[in-house]
PDB file of N, CA and C in Angstrom:
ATOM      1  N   UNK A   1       0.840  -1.174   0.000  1.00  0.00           N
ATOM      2  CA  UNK A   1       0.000   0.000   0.000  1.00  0.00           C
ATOM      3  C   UNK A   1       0.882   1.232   0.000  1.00  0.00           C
ATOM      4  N   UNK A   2       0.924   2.185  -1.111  1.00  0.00           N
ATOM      5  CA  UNK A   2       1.285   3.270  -0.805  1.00  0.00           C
ATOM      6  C   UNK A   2       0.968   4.488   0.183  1.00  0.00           C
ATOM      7  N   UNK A   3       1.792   5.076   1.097  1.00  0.00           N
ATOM      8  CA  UNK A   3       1.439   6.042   1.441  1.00  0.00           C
ATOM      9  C   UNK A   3       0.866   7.393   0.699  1.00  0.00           C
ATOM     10  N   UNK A   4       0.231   8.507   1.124  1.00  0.00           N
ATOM     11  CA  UNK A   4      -0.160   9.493   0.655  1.00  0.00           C
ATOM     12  C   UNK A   4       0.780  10.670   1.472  1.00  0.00           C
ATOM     13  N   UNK A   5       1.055  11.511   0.590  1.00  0.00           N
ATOM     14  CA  UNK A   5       1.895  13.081   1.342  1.00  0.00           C
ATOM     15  C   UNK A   5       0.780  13.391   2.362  1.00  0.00           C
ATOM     16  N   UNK A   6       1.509  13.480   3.074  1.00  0.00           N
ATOM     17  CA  UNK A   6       0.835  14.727   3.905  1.00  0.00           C
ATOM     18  C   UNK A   6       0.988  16.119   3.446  1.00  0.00           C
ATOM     19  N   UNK A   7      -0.440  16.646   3.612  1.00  0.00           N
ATOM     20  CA  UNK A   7      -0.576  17.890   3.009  1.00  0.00           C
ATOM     21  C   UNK A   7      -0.764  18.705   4.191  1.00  0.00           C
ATOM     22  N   UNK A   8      -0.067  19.575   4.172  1.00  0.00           N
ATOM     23  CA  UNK A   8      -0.577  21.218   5.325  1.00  0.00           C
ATOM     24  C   UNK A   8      -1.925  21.632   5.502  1.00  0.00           C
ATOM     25  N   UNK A   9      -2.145  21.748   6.378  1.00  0.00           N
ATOM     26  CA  UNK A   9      -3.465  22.448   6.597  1.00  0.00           C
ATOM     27  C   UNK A   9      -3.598  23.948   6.267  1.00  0.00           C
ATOM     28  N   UNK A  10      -2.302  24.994   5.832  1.00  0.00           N
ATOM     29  CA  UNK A  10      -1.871  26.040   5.016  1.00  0.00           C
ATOM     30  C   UNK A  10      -2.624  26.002   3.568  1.00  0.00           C
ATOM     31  N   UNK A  11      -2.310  24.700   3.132  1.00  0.00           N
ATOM     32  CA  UNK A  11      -2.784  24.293   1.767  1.00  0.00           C
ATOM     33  C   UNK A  11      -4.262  24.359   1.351  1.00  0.00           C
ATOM     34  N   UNK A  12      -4.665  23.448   2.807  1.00  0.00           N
ATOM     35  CA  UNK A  12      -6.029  23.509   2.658  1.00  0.00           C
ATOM     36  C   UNK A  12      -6.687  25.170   2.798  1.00  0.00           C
ATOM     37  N   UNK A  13      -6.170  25.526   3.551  1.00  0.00           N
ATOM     38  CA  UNK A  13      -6.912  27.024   4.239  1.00  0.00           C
ATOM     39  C   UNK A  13      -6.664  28.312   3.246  1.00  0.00           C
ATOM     40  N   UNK A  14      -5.490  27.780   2.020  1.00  0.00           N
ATOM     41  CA  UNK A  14      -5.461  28.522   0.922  1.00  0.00           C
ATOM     42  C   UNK A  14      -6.239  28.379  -0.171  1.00  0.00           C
ATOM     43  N   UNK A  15      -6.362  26.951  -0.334  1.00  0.00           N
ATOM     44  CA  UNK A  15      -7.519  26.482  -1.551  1.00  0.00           C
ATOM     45  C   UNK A  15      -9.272  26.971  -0.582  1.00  0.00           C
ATOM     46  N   UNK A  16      -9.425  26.821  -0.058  1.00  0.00           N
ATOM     47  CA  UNK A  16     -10.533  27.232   0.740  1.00  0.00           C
ATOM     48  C   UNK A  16     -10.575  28.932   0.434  1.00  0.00           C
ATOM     49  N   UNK A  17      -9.946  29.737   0.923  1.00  0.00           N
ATOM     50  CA  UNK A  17     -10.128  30.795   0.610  1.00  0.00           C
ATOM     51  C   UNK A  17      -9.994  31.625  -0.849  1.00  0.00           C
ATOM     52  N   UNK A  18      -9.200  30.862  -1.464  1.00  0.00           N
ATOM     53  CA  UNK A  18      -9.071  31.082  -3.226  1.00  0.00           C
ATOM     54  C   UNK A  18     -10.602  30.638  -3.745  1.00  0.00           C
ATOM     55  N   UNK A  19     -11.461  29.390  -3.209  1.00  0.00           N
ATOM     56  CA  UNK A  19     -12.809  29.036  -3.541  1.00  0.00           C
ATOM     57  C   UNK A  19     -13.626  30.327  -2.975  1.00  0.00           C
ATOM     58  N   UNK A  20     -13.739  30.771  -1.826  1.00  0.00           N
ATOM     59  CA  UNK A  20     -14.654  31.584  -1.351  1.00  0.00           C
ATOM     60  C   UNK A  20     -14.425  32.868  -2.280  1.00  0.00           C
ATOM     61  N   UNK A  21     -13.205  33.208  -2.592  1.00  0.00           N
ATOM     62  CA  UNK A  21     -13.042  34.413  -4.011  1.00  0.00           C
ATOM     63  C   UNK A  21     -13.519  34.359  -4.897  1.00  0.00           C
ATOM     64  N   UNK A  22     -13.452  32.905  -5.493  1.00  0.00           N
ATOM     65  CA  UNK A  22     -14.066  32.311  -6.502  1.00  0.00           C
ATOM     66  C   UNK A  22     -15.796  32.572  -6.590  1.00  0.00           C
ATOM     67  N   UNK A  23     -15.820  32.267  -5.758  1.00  0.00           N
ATOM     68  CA  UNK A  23     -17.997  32.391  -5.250  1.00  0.00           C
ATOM     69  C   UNK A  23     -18.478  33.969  -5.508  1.00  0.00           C
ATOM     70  N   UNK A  24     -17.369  34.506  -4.405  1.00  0.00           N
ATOM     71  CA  UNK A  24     -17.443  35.858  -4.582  1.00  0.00           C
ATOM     72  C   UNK A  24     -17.575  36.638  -5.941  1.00  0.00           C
ATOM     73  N   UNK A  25     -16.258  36.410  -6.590  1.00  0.00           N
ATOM     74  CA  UNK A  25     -16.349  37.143  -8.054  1.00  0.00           C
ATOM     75  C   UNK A  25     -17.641  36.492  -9.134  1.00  0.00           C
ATOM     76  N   UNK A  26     -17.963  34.908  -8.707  1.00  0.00           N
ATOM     77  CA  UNK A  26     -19.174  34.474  -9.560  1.00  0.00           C
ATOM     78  C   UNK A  26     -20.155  35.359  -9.121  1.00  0.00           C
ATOM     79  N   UNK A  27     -20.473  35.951  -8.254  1.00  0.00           N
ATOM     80  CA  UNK A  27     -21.752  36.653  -7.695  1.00  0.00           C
ATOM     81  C   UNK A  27     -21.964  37.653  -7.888  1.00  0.00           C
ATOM     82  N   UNK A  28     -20.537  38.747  -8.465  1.00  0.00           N
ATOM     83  CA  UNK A  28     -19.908  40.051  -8.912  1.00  0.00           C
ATOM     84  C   UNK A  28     -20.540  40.023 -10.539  1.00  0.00           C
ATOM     85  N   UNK A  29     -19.982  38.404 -11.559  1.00  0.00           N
ATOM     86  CA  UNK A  29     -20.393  38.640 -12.079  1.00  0.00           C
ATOM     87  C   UNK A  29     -21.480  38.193 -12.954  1.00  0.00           C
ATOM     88  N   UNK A  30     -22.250  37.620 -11.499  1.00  0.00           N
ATOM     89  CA  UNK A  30     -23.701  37.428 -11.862  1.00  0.00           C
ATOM     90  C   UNK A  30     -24.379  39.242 -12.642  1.00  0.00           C
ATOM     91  N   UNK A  31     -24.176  39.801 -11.794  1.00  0.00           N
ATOM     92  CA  UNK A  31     -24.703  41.618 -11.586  1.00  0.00           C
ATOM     93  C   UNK A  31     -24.116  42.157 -12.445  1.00  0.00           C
ATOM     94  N   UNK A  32     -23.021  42.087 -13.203  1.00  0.00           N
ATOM     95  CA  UNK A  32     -22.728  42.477 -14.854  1.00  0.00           C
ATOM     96  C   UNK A  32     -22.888  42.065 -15.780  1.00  0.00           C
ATOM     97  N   UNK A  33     -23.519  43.131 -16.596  1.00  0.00           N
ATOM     98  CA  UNK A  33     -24.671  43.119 -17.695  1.00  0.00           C
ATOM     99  C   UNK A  33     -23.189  42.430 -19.162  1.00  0.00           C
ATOM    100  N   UNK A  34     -22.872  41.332 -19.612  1.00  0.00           N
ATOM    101  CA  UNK A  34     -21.869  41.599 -20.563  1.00  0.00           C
ATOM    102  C   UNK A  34     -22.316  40.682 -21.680  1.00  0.00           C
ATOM    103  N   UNK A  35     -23.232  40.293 -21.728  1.00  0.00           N
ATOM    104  CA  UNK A  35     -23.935  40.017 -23.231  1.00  0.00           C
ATOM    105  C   UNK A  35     -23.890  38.343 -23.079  1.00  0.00           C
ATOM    106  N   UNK A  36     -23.488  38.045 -23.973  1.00  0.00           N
ATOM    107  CA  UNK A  36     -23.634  36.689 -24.378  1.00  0.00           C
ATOM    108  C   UNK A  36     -22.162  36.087 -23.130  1.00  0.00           C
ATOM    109  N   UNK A  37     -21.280  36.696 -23.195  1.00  0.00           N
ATOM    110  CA  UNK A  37     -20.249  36.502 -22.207  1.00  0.00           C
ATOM    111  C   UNK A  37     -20.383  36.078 -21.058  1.00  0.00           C
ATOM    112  N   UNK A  38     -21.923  36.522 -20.509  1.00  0.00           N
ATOM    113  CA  UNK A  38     -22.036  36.392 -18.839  1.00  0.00           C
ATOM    114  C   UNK A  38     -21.655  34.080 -18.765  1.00  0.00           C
ATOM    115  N   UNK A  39     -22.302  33.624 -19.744  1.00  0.00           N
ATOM    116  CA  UNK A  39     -22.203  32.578 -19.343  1.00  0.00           C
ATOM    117  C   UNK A  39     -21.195  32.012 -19.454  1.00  0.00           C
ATOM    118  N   UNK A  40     -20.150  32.086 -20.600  1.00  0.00           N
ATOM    119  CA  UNK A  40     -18.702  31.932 -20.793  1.00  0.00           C
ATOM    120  C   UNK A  40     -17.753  32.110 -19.641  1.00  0.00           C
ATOM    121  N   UNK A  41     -18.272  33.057 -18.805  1.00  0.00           N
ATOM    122  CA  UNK A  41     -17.394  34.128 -17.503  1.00  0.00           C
ATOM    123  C   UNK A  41     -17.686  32.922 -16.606  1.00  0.00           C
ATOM    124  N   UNK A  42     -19.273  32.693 -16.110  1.00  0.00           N
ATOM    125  CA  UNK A  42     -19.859  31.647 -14.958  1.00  0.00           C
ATOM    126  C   UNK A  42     -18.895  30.562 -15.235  1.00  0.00           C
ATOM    127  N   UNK A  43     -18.870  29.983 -16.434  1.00  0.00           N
ATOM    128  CA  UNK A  43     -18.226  28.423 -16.600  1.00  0.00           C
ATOM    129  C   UNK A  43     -16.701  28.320 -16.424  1.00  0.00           C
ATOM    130  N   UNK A  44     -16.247  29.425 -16.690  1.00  0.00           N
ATOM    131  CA  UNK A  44     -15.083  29.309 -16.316  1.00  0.00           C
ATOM    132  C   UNK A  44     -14.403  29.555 -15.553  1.00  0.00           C
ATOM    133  N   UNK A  45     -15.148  30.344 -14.609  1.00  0.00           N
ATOM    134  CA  UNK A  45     -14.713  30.378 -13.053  1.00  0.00           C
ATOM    135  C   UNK A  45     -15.528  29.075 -12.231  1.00  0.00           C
ATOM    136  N   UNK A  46     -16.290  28.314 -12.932  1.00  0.00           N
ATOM    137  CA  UNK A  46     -16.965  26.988 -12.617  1.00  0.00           C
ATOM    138  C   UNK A  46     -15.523  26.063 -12.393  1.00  0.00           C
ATOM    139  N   UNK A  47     -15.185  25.865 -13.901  1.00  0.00           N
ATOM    140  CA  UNK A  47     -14.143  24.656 -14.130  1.00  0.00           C
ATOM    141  C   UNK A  47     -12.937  25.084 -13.069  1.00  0.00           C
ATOM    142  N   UNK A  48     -12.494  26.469 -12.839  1.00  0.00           N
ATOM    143  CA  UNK A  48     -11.450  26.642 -11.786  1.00  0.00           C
ATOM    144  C   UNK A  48     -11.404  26.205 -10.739  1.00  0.00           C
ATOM    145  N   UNK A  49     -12.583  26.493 -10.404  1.00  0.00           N
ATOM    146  CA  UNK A  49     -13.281  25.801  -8.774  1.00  0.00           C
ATOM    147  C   UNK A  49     -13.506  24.309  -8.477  1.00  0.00           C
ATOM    148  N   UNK A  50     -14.135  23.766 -10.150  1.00  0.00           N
ATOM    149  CA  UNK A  50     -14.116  22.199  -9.865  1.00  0.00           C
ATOM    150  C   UNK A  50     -12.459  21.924 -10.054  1.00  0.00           C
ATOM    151  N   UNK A  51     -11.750  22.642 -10.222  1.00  0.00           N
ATOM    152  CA  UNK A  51     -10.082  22.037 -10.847  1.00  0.00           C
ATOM    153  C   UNK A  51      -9.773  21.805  -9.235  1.00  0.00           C
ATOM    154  N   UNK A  52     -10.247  23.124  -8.259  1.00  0.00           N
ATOM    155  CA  UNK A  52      -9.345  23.324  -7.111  1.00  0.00           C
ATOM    156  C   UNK A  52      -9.904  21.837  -6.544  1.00  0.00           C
ATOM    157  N   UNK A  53     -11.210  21.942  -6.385  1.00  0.00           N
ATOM    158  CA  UNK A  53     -11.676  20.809  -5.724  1.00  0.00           C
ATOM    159  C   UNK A  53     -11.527  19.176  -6.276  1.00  0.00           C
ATOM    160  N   UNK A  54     -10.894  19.581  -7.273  1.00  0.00           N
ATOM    161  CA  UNK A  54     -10.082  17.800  -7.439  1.00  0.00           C
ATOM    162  C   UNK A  54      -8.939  17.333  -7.229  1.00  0.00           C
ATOM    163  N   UNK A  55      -8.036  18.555  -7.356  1.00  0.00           N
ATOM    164  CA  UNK A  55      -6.800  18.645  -7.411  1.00  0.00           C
ATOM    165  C   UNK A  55      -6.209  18.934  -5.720  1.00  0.00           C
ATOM    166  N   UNK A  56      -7.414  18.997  -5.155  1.00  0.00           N
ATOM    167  CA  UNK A  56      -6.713  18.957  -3.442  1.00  0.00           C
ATOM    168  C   UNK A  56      -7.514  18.376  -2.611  1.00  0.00           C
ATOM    169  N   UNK A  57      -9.063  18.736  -2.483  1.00  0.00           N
ATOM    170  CA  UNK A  57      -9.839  18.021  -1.720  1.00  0.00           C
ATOM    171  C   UNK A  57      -9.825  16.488  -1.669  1.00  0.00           C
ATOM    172  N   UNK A  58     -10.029  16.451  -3.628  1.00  0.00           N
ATOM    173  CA  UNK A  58      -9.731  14.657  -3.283  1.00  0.00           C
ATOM    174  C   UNK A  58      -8.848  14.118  -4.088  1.00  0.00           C
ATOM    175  N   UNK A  59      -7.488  14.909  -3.529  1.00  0.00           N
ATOM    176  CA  UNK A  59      -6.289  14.371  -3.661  1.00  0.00           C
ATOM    177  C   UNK A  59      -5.587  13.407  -4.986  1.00  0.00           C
ATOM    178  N   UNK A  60      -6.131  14.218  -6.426  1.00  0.00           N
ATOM    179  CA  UNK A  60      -5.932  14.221  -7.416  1.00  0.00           C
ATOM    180  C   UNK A  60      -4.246  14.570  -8.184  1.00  0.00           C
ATOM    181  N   UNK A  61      -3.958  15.181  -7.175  1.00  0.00           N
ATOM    182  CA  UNK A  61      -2.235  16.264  -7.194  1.00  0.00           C
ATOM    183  C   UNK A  61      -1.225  14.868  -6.643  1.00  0.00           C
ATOM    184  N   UNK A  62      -1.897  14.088  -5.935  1.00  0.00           N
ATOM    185  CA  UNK A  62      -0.675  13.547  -5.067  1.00  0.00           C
ATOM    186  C   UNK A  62      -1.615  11.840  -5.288  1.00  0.00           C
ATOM    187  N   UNK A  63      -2.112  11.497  -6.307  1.00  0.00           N
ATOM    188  CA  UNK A  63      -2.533  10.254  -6.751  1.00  0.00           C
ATOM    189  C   UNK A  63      -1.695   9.746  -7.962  1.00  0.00           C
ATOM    190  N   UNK A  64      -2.225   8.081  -7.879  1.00  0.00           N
ATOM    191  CA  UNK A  64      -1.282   7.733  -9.367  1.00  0.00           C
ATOM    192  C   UNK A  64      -1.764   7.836 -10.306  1.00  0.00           C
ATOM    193  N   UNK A  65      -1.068   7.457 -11.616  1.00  0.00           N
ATOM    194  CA  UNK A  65      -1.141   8.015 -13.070  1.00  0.00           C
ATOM    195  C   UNK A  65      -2.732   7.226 -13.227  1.00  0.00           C
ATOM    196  N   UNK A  66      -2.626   5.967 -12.647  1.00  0.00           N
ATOM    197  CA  UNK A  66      -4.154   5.186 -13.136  1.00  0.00           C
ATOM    198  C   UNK A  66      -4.989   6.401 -12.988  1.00  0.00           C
ATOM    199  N   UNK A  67      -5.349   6.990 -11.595  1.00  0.00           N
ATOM    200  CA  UNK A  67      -6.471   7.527 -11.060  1.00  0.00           C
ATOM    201  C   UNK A  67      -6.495   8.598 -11.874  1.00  0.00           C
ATOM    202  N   UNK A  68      -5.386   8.909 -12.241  1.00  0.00           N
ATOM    203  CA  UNK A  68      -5.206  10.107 -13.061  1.00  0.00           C
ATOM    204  C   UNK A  68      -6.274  10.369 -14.157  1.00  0.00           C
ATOM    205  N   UNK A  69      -5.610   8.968 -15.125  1.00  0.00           N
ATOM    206  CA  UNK A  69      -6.071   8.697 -16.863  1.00  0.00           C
ATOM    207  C   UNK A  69      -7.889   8.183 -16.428  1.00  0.00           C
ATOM    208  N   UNK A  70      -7.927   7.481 -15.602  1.00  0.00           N
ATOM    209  CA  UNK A  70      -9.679   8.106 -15.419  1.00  0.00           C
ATOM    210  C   UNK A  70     -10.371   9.087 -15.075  1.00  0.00           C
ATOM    211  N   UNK A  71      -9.570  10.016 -14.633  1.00  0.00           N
ATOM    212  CA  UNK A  71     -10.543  10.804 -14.212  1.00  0.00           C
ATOM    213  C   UNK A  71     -10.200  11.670 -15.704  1.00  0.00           C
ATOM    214  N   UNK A  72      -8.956  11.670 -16.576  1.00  0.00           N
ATOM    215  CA  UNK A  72      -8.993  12.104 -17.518  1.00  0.00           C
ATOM    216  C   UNK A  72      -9.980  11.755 -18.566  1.00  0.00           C
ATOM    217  N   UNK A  73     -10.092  10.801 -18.726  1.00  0.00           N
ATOM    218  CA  UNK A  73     -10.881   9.818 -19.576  1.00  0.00           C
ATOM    219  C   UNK A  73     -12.514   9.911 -19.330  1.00  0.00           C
ATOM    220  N   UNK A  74     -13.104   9.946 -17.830  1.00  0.00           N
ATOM    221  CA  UNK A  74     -14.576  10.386 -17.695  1.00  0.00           C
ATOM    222  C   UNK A  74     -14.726  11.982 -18.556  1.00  0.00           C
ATOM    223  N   UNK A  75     -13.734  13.145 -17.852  1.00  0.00           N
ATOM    224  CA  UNK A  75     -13.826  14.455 -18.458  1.00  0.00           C
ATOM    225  C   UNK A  75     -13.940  14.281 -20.067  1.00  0.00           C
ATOM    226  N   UNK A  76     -12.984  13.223 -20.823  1.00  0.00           N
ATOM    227  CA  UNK A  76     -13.106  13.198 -22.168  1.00  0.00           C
ATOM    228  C   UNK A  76     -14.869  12.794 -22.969  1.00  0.00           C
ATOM    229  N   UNK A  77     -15.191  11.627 -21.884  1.00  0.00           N
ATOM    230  CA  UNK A  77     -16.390  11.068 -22.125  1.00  0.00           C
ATOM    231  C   UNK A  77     -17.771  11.935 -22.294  1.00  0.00           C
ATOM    232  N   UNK A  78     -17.418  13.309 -20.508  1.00  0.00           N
ATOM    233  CA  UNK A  78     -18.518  14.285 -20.621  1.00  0.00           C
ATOM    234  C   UNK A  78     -18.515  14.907 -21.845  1.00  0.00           C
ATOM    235  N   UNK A  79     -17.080  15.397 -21.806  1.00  0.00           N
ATOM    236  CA  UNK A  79     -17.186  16.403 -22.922  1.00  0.00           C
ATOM    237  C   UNK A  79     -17.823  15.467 -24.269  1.00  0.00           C
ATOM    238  N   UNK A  80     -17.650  14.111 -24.629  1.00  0.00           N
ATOM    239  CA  UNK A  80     -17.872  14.184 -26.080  1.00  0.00           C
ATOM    240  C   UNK A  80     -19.713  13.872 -25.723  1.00  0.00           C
ATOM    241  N   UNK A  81     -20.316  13.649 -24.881  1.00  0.00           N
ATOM    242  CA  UNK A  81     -21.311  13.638 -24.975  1.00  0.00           C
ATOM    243  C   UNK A  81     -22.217  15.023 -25.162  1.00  0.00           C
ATOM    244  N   UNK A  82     -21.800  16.111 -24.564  1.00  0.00           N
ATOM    245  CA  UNK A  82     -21.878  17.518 -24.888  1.00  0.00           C
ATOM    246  C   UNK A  82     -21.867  18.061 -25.873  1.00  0.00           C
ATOM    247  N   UNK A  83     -21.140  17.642 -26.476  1.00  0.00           N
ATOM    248  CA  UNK A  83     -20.889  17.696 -28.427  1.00  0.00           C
ATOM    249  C   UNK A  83     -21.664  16.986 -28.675  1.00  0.00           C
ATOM    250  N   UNK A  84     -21.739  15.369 -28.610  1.00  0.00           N
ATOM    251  CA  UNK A  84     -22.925  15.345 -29.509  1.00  0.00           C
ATOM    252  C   UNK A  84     -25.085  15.881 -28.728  1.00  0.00           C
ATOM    253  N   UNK A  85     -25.000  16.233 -28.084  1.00  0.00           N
ATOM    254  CA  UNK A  85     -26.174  16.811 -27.520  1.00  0.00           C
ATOM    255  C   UNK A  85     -26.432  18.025 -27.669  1.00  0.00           C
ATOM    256  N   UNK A  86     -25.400  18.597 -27.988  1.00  0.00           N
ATOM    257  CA  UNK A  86     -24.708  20.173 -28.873  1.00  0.00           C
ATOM    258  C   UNK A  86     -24.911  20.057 -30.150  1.00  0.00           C
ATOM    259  N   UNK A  87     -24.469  19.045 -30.699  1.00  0.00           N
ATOM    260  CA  UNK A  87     -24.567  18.992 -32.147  1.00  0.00           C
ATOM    261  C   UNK A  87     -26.249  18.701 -32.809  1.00  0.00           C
ATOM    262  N   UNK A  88     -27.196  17.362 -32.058  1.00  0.00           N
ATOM    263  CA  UNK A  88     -28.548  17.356 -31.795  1.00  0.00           C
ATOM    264  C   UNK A  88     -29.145  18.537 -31.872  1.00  0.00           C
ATOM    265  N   UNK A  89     -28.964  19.135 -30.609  1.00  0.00           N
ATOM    266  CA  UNK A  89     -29.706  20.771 -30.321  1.00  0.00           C
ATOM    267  C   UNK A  89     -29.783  21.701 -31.653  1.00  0.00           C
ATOM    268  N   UNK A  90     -28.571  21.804 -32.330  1.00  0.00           N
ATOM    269  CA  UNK A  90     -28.025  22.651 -33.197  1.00  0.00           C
ATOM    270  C   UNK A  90     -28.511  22.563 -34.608  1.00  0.00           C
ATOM    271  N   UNK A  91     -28.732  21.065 -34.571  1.00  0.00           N
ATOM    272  CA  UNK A  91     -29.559  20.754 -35.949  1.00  0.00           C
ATOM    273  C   UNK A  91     -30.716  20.161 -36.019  1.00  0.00           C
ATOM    274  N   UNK A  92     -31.549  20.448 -35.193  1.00  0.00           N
ATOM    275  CA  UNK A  92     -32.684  20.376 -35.610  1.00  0.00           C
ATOM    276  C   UNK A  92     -33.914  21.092 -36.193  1.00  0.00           C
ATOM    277  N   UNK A  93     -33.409  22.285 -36.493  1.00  0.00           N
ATOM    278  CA  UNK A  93     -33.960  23.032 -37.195  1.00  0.00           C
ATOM    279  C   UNK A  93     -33.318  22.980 -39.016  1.00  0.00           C
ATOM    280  N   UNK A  94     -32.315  21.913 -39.136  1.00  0.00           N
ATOM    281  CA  UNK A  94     -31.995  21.261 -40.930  1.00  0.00           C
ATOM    282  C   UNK A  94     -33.090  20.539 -41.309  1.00  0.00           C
ATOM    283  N   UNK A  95     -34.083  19.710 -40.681  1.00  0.00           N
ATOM    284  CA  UNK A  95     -34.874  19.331 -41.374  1.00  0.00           C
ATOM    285  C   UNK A  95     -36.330  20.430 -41.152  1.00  0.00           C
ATOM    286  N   UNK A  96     -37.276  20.730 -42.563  1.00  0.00           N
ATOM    287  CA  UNK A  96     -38.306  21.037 -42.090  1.00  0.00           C
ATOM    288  C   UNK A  96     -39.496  20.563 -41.378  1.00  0.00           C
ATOM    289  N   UNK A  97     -40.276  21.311 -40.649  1.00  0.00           N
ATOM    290  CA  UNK A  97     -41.523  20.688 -40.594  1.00  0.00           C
ATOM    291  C   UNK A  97     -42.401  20.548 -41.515  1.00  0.00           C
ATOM    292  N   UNK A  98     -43.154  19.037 -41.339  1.00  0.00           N
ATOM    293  CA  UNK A  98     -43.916  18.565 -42.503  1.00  0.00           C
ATOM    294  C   UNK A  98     -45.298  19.608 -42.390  1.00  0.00           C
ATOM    295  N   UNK A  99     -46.147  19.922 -43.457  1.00  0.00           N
ATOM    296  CA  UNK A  99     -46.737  20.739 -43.553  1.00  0.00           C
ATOM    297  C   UNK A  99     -48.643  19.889 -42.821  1.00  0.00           C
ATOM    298  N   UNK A 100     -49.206  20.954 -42.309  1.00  0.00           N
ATOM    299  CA  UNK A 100     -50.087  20.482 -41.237  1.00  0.00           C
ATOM    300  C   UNK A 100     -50.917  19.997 -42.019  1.00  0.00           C
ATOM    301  N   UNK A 101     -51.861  19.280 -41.284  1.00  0.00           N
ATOM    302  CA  UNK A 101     -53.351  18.617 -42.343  1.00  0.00           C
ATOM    303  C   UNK A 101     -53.806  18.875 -42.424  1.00  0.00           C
ATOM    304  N   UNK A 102     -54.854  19.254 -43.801  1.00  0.00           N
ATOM    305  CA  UNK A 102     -55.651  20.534 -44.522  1.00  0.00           C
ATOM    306  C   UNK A 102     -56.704  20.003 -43.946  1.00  0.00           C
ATOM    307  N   UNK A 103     -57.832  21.411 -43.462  1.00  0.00           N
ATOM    308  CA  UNK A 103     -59.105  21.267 -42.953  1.00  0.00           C
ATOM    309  C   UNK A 103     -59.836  21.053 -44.072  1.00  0.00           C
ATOM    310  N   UNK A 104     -59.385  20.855 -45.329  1.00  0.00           N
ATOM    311  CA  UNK A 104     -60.693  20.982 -46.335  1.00  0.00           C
ATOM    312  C   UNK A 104     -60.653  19.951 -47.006  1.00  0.00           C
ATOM    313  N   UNK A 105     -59.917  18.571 -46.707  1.00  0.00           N
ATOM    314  CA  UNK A 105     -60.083  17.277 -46.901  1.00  0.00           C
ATOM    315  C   UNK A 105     -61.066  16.581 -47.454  1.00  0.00           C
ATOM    316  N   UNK A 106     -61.227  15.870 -48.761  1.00  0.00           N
ATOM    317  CA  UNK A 106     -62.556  15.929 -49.026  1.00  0.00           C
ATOM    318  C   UNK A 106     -63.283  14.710 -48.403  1.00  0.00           C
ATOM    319  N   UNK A 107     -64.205  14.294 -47.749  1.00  0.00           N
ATOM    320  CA  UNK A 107     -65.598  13.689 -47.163  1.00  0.00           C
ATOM    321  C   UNK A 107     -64.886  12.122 -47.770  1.00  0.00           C
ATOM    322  N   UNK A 108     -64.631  10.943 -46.868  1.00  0.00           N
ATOM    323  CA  UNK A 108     -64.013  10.019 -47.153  1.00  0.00           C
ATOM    324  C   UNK A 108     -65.591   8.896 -47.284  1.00  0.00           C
ATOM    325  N   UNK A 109     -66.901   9.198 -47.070  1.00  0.00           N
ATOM    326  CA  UNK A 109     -68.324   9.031 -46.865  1.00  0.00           C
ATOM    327  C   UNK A 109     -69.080   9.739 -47.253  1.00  0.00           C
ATOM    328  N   UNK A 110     -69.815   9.375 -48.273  1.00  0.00           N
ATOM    329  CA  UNK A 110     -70.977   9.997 -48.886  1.00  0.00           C
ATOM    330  C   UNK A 110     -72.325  10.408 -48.575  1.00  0.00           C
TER     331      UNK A 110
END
């Protein structure tokens, strides 16, 4: 069984407070008006925050290469499912809608 580093409780009490900045500035820029950007801004102070919280909480920094290449490999998986549910979304307006059924149909009964 391998041991694990011991990590400082410095470490922790720095990633902790770099997250609470993190919250902070998401909330800053919830309240600025910046167009299509606002959501680009949210997600990527998202992924920073999920980075901190993998990379220390659960000890992602100081694990082996296995644990590594899966957790690489799930991120690859989300992402390609995103693309294609992205790609779905995006084209479904290539095919038209079929045209509705005429009220003036003629009398199938005499």
């Amino acid at each position: 069984m391998t041991t694990q580093p011991i990590v400082p409780v410095k470490t922790y009490a720095l990633v902790f407070v770099a997250l609470l900045a993190l919250v902070a500035i998401t909330t800053g820029a919830a309240f600025v008006d910046m167009g299509r950007m606002n959501t680009v801004v949210a997600l990527v102070i998202a992924v920073i925050k999920m980075m901190l919280v993998v990379l220390f909480f659960m000890h992602l920094a100081h694990s082996t290469n296995l644990v590594r290449i899966t957790v690489v490999a799930a991120i690859f998986w989300l992402a390609l499912l995103m693309v294609f549910v992205f790609a779905d979304y995006g084209s479904r307006q290539w095919i038209p809608d079929p045209r509705p059924w005429s009220s003036s149909a003629p009398a199938t009964h005499p």
